[in-house]
N, C-alpha and C. Protein backbone atom coordinates (compact mmCIF):
# COMPACT_ATOMS: atom_id res chain seq x y z
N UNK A 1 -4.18 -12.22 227.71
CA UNK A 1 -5.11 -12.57 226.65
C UNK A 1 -4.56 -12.06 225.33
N UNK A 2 -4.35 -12.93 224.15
CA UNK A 2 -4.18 -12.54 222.83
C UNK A 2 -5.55 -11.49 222.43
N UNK A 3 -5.15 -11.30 221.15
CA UNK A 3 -5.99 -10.86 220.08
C UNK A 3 -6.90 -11.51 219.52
N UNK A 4 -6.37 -12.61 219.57
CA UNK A 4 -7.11 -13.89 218.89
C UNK A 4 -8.19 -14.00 219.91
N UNK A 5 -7.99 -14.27 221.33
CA UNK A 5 -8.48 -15.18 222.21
C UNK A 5 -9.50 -13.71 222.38
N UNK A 6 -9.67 -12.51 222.17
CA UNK A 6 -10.61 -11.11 222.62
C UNK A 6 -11.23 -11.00 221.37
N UNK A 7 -10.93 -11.19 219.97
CA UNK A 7 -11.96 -11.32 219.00
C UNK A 7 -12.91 -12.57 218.96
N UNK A 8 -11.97 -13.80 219.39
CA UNK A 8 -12.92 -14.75 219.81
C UNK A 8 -14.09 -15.02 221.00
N UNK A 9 -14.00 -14.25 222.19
CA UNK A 9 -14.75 -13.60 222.75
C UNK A 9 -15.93 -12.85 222.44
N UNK A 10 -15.52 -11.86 221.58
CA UNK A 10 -16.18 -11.02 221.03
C UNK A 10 -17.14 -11.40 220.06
N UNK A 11 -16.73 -11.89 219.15
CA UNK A 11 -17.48 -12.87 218.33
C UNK A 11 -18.56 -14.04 218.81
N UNK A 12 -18.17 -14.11 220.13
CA UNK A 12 -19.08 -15.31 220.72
C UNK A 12 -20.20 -14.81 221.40
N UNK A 13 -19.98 -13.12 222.08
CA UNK A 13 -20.91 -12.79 222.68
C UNK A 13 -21.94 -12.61 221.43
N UNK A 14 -21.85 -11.83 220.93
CA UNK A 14 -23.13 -10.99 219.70
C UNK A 14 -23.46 -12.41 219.29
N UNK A 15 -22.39 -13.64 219.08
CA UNK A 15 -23.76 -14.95 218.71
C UNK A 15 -24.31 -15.25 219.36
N UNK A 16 -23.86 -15.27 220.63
CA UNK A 16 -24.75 -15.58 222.02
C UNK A 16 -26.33 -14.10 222.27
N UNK A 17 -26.38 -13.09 221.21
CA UNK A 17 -27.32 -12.21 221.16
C UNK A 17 -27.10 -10.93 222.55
N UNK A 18 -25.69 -11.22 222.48
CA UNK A 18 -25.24 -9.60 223.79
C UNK A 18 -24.91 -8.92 222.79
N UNK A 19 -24.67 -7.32 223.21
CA UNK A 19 -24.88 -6.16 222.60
C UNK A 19 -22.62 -6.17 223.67
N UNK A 20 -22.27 -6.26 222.28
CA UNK A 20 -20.88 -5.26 222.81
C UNK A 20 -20.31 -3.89 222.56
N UNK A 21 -20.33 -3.33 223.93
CA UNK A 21 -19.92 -1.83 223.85
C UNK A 21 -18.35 -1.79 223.70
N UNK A 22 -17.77 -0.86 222.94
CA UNK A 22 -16.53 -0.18 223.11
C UNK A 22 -16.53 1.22 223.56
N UNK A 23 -15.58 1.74 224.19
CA UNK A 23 -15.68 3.12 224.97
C UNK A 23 -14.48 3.64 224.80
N UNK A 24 -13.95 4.76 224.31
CA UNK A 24 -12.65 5.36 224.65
C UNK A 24 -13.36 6.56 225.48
N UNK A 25 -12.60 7.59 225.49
CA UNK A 25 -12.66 8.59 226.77
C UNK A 25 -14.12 9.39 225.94
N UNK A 26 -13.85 9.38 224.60
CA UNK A 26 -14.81 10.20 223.98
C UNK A 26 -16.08 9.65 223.24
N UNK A 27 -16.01 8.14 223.39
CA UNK A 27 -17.40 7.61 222.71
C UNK A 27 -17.69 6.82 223.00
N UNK A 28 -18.96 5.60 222.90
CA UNK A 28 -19.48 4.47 223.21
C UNK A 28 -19.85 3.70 222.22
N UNK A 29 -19.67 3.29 221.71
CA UNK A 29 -19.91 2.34 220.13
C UNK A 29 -20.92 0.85 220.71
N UNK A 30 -22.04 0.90 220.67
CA UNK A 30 -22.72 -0.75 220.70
C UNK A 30 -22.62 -1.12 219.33
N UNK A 31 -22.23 -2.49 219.65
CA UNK A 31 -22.37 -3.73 218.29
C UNK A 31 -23.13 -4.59 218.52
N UNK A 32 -24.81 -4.93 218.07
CA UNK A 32 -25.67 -5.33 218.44
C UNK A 32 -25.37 -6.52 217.60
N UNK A 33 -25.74 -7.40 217.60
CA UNK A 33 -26.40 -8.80 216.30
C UNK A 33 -26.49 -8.22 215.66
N UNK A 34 -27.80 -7.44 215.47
CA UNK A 34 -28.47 -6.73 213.79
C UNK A 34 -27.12 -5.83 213.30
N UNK A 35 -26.35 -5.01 214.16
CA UNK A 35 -25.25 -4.36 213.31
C UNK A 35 -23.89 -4.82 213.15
N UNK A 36 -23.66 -5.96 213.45
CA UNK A 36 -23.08 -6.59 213.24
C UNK A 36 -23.04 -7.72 212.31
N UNK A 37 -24.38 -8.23 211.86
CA UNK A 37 -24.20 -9.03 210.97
C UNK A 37 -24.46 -7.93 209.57
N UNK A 38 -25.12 -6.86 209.69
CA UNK A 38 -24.81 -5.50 208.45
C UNK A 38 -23.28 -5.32 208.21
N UNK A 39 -22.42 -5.48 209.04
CA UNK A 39 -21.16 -5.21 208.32
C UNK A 39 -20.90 -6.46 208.13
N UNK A 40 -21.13 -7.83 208.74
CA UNK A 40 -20.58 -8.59 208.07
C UNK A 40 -21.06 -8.75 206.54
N UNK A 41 -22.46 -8.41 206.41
CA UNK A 41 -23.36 -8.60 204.84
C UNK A 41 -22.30 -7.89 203.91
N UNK A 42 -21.93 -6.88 204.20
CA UNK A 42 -21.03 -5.92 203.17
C UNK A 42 -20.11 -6.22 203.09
N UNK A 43 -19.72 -7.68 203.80
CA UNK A 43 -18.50 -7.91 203.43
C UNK A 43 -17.01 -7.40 203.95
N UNK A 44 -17.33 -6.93 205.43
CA UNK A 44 -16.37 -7.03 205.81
C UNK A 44 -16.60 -7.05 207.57
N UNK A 45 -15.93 -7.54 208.32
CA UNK A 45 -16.18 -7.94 209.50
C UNK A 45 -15.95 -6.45 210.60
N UNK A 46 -16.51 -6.21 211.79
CA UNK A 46 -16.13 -5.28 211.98
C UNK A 46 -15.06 -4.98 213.13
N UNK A 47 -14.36 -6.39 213.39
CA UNK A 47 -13.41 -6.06 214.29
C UNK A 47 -12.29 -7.37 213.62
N UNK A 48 -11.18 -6.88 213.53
CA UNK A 48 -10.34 -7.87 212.68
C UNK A 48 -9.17 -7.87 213.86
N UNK A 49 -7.93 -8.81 213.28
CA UNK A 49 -6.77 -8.83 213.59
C UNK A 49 -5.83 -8.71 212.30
N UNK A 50 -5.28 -7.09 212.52
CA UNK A 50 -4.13 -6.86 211.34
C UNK A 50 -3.02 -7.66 211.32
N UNK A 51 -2.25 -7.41 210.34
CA UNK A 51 -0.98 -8.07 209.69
C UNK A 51 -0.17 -7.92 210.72
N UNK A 52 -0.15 -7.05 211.85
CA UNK A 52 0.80 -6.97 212.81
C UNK A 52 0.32 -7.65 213.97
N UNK A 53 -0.90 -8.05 214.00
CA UNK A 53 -1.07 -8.81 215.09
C UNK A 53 -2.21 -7.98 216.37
N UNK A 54 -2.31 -6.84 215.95
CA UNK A 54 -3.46 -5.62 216.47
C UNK A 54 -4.72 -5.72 216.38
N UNK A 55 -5.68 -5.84 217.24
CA UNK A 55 -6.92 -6.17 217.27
C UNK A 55 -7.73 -5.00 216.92
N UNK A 56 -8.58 -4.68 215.59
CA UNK A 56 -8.56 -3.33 215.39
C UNK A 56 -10.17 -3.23 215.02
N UNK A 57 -11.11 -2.46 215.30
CA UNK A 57 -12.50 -1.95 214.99
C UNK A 57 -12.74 -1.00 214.10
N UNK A 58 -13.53 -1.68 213.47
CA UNK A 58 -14.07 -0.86 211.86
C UNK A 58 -14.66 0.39 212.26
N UNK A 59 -14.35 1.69 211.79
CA UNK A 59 -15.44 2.86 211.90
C UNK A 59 -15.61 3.82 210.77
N UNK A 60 -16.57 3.53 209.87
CA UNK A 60 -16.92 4.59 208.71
C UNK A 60 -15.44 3.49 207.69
N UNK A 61 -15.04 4.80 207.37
CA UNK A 61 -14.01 3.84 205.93
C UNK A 61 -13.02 3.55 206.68
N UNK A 62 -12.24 3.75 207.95
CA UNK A 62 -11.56 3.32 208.74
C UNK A 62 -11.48 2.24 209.29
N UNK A 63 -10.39 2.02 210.42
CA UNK A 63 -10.53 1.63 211.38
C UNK A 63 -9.39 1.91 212.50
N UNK A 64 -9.66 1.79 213.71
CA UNK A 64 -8.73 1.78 214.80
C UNK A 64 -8.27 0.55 215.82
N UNK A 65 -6.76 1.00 216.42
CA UNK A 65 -7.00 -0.21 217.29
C UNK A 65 -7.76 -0.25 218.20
N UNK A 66 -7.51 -1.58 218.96
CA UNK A 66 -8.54 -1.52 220.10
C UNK A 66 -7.92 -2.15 220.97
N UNK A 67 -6.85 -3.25 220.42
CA UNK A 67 -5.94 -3.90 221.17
C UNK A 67 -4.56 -4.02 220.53
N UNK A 68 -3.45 -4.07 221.32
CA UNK A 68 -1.80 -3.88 220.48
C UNK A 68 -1.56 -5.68 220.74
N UNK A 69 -0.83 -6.00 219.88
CA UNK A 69 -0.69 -7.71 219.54
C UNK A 69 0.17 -7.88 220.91
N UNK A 70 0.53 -6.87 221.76
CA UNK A 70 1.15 -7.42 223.11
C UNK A 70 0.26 -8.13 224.01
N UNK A 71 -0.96 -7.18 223.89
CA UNK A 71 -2.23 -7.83 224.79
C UNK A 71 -2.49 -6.46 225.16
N UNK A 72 -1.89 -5.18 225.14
CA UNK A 72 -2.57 -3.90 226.01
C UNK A 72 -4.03 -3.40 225.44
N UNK A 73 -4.81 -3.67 226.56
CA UNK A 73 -6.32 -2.85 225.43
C UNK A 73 -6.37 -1.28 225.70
N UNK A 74 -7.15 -0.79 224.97
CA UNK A 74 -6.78 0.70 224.72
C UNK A 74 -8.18 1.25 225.08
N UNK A 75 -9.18 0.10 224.83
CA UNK A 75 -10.80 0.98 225.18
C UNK A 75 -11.20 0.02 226.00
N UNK A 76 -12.58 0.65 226.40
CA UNK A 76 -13.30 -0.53 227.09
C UNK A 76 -13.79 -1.40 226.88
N UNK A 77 -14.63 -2.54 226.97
CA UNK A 77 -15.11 -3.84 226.41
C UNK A 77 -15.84 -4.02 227.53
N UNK A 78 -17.57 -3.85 227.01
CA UNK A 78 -18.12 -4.62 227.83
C UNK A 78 -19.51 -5.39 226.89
N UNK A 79 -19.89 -6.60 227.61
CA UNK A 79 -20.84 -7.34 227.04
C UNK A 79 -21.81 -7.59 227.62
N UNK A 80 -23.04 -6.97 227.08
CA UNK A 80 -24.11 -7.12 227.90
C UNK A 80 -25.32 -7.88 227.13
C-alpha cells in the first residue's frame, strides 16, 4: 500500500463518520469528524503526504511520520 492509497483510506473513513485511532507504543490519538474537520477549518489538513513521499500526522505545531514513502507503517491504524 502507498501513502497515497492509506491517506486515501483515511480520509474516507472520518467521511464515512468512523473515528480513526493512531497508536505508537506511548499514545492513542482519535481523529473524530468533529476534529478533523477543526484542523481542516484552520487550514491545514491533519495527515499529509511530504515532499519525500512520507505519510505524516499533524501534532500541536508539528508533525510526525506515520508512514515512510516505501510503504513501512510505524503506528497503528485503526477505524472504527
Amino acid at each position: 500500500m502507498t501513502t497515497a492509497d492509506m491517506l486515501t483510506k483515511i480520509e474516507t473513513a472520518i467521511r464515512n463518520g468512523l473515528t480513526v485511532y493512531t497508536r505508537t507504543a506511548m499514545r492513542i490519538t482519535p481523529w473524530t469528524p468533529k476534529t478533523y474537520a477543526k484542523w481542516l477549518a484552520s487550514g491545514k489538513a491533519p495527515f499529509f503526504v511530504d515532499r519525500e513521499g512520507h505519510l505524516r500526522e499533524r501534532s500541536g505545531k508539528g508533525s510526525h511520520v506515520v508512514m515512510f514513502a516505501s510503504g513501512t507503517l510505524l503506528v497503528g491504524i485503526a477505524m472504527q
